[in-house]
PDB file of N, CA and C in Angstrom:
ATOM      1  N   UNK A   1      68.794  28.584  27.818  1.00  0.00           N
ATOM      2  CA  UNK A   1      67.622  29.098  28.487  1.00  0.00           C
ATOM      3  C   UNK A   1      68.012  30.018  29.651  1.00  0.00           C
ATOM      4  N   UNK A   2      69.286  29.646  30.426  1.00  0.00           N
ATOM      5  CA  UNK A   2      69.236  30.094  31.408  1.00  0.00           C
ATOM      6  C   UNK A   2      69.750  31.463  30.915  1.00  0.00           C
ATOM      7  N   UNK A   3      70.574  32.245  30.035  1.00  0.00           N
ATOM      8  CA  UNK A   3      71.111  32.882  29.676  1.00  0.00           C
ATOM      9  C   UNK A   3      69.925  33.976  29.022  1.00  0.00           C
ATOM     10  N   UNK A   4      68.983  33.664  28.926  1.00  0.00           N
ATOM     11  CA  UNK A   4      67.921  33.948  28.204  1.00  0.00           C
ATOM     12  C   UNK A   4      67.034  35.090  29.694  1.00  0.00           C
ATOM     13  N   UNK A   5      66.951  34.207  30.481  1.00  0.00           N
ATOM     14  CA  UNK A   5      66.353  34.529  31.520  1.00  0.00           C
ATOM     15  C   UNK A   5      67.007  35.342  32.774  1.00  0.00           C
ATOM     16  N   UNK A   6      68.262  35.338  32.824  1.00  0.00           N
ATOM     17  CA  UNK A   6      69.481  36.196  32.880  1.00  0.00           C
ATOM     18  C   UNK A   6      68.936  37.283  32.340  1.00  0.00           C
ATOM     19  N   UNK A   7      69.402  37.452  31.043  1.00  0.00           N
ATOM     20  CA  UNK A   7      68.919  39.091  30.132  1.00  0.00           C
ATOM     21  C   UNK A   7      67.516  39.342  30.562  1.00  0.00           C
ATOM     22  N   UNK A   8      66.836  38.743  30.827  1.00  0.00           N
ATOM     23  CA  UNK A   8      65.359  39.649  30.972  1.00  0.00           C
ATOM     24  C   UNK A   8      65.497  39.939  32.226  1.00  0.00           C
ATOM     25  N   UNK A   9      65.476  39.241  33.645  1.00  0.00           N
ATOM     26  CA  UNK A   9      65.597  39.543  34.525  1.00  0.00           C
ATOM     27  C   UNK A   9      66.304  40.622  34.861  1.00  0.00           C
ATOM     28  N   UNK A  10      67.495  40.988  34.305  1.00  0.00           N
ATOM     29  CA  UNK A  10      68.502  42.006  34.149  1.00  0.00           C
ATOM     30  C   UNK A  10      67.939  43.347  33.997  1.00  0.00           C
ATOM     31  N   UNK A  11      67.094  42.888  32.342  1.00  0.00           N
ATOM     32  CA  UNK A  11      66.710  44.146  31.897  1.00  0.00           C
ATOM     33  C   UNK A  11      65.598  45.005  32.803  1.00  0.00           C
ATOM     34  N   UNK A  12      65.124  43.433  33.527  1.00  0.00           N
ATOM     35  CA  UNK A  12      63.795  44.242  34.515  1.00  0.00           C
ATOM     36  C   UNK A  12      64.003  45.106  35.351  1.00  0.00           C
ATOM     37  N   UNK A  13      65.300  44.982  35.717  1.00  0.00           N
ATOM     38  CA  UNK A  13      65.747  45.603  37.065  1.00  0.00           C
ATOM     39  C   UNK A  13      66.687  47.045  36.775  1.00  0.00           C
ATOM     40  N   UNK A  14      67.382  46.827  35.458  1.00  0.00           N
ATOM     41  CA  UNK A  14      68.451  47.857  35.482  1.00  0.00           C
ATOM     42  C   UNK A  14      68.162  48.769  34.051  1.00  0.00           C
ATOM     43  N   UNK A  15      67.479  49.469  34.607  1.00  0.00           N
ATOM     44  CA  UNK A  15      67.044  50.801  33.709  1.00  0.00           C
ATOM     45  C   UNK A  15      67.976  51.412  32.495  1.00  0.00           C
ATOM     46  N   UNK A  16      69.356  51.637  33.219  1.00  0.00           N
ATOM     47  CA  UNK A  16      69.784  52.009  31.699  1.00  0.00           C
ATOM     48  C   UNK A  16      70.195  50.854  30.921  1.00  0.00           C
ATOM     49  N   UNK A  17      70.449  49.483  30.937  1.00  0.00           N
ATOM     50  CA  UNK A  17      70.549  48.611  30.007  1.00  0.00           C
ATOM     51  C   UNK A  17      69.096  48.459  29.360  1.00  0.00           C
ATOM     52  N   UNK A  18      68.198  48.223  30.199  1.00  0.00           N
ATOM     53  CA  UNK A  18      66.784  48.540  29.704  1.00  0.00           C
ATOM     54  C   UNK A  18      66.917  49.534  28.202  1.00  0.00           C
ATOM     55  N   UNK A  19      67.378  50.345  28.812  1.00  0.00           N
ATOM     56  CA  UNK A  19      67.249  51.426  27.526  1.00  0.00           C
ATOM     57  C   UNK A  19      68.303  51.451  26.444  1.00  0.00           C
ATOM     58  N   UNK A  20      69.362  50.661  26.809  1.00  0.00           N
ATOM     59  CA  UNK A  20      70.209  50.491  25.294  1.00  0.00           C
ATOM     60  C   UNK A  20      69.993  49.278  24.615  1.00  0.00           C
ATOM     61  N   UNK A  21      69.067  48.716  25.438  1.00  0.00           N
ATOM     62  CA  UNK A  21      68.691  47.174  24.843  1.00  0.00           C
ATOM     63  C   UNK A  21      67.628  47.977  23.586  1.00  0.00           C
ATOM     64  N   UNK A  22      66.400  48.833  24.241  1.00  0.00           N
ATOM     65  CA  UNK A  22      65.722  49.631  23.220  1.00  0.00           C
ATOM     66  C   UNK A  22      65.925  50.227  22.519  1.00  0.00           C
ATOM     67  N   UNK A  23      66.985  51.181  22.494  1.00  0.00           N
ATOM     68  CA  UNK A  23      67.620  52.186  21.895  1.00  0.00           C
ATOM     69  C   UNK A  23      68.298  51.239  20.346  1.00  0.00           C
ATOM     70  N   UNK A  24      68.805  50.072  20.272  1.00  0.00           N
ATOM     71  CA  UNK A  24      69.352  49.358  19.804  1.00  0.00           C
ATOM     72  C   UNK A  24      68.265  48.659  18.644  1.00  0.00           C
ATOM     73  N   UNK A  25      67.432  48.189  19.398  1.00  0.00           N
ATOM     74  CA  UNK A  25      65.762  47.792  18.669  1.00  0.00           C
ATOM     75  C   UNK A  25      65.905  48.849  17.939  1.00  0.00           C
ATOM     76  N   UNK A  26      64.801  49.748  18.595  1.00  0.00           N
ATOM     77  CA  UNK A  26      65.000  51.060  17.861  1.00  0.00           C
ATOM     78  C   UNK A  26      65.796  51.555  16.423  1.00  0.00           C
ATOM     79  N   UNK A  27      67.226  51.608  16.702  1.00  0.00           N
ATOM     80  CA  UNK A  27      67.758  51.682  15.412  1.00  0.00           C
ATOM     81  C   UNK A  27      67.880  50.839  14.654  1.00  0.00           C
ATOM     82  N   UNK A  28      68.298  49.119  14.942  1.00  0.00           N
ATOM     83  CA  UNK A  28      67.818  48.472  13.903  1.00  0.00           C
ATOM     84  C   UNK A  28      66.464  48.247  13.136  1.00  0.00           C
ATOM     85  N   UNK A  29      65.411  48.488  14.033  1.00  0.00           N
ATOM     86  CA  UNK A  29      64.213  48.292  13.081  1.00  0.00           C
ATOM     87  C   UNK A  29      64.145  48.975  12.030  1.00  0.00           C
ATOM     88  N   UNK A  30      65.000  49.998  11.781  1.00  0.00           N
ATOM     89  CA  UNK A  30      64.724  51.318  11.044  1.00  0.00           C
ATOM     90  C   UNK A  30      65.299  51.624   9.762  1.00  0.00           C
ATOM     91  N   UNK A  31      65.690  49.806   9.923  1.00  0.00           N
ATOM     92  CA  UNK A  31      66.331  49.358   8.527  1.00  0.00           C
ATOM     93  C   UNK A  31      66.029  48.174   8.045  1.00  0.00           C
ATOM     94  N   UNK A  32      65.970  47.759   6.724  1.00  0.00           N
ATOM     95  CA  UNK A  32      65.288  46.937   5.939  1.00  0.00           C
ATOM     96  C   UNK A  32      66.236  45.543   6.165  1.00  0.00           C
ATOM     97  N   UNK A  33      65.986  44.286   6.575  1.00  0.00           N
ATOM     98  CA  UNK A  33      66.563  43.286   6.518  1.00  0.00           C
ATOM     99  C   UNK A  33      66.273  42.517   5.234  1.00  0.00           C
ATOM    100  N   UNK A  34      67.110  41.615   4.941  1.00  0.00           N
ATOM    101  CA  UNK A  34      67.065  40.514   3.836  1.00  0.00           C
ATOM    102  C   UNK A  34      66.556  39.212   4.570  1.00  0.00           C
ATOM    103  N   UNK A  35      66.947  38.939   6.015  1.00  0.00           N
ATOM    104  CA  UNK A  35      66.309  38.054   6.796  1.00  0.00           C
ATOM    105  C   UNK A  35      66.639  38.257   8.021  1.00  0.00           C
ATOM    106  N   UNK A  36      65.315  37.692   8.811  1.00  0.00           N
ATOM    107  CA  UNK A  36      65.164  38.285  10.476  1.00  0.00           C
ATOM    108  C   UNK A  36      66.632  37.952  11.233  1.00  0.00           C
ATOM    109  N   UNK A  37      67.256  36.586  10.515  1.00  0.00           N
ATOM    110  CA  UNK A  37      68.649  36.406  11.533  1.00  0.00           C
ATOM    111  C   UNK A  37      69.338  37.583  10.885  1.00  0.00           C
ATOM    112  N   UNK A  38      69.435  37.858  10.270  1.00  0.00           N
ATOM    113  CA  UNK A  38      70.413  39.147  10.185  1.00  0.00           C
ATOM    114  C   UNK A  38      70.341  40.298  11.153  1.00  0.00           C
ATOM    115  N   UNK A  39      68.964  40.418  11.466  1.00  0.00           N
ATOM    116  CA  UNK A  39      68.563  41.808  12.483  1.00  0.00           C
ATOM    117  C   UNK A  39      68.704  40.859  13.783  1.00  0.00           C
ATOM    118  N   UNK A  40      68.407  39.677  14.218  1.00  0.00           N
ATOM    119  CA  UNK A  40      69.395  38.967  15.220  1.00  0.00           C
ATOM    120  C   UNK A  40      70.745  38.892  15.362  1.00  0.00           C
ATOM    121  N   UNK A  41      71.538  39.208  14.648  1.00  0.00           N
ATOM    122  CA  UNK A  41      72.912  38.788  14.328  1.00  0.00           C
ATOM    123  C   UNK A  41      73.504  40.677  14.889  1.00  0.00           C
ATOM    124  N   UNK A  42      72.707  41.399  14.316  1.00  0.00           N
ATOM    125  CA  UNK A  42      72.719  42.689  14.570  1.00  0.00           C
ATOM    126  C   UNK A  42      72.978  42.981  16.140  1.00  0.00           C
ATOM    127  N   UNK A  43      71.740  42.466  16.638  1.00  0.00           N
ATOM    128  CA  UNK A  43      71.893  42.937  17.962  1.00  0.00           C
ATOM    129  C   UNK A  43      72.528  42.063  19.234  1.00  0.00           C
ATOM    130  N   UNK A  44      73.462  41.288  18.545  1.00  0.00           N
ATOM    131  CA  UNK A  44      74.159  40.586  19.137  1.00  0.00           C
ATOM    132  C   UNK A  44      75.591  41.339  19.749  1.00  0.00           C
ATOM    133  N   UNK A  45      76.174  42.562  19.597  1.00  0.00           N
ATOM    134  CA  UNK A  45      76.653  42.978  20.156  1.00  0.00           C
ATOM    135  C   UNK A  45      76.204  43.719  21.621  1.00  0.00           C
ATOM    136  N   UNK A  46      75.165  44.117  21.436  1.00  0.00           N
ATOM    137  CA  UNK A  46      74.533  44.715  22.614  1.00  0.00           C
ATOM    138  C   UNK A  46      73.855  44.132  23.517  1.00  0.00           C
ATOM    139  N   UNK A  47      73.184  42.648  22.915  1.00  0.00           N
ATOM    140  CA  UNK A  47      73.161  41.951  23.940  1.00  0.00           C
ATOM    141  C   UNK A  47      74.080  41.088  24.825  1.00  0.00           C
ATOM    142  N   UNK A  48      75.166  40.725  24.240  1.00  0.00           N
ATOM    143  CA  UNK A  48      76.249  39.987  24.765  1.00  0.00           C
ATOM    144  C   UNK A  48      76.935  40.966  26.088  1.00  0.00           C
ATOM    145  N   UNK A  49      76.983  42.309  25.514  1.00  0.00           N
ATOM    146  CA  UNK A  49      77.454  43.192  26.482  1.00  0.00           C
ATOM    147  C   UNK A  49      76.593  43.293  28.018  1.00  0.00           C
ATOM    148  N   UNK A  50      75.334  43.325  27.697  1.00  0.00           N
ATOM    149  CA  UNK A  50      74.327  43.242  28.573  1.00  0.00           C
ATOM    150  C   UNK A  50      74.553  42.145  29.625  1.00  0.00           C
ATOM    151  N   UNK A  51      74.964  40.914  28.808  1.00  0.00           N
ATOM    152  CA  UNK A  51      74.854  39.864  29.374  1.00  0.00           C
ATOM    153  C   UNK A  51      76.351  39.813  30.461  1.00  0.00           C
ATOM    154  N   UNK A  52      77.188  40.131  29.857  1.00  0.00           N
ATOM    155  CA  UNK A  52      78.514  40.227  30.527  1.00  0.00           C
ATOM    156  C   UNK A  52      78.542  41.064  31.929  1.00  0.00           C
ATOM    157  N   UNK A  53      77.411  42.050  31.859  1.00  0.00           N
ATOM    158  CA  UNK A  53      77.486  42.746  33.117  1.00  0.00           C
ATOM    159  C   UNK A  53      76.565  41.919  33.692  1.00  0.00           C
ATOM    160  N   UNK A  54      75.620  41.654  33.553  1.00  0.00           N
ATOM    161  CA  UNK A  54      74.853  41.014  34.134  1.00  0.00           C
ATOM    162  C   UNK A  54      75.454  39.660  35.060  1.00  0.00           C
ATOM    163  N   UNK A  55      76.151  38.931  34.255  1.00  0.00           N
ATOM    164  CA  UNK A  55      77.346  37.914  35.062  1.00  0.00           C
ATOM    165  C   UNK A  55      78.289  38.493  35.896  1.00  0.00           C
ATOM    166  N   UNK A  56      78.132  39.761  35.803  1.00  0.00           N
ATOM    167  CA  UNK A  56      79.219  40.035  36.983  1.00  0.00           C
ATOM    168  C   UNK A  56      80.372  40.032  36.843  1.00  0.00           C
TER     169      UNK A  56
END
């Protein structure tokens, strides 16, 4: 949870992660999944990164 609330708080504040968090949406939606964890599994690189700055 707490990790959860981390990333949003993050995203609220810091504009360009804001926007590669979207940018990322963005291109995955724009492809057909076989199942939603897969398009989770997807954007697990970009959020982890997010998260890493965010920890400091």
């Amino acid at each position: 949870m707490r990790r959860h609330l981390l990333f949003r708080d993050w995203l609220r504040g810091i504009a360009e992660d804001r926007e590669l968090y979207a940018s990322a949406k963005r291109e995955l939606a724009g492809r057909s999944w076989g199942r939603v964890q897969d398009y989770a599994d997807a954007k697990t690189r970009v959020v982890e990164r997010i998260i890493l700055r965010a920890l400091g």
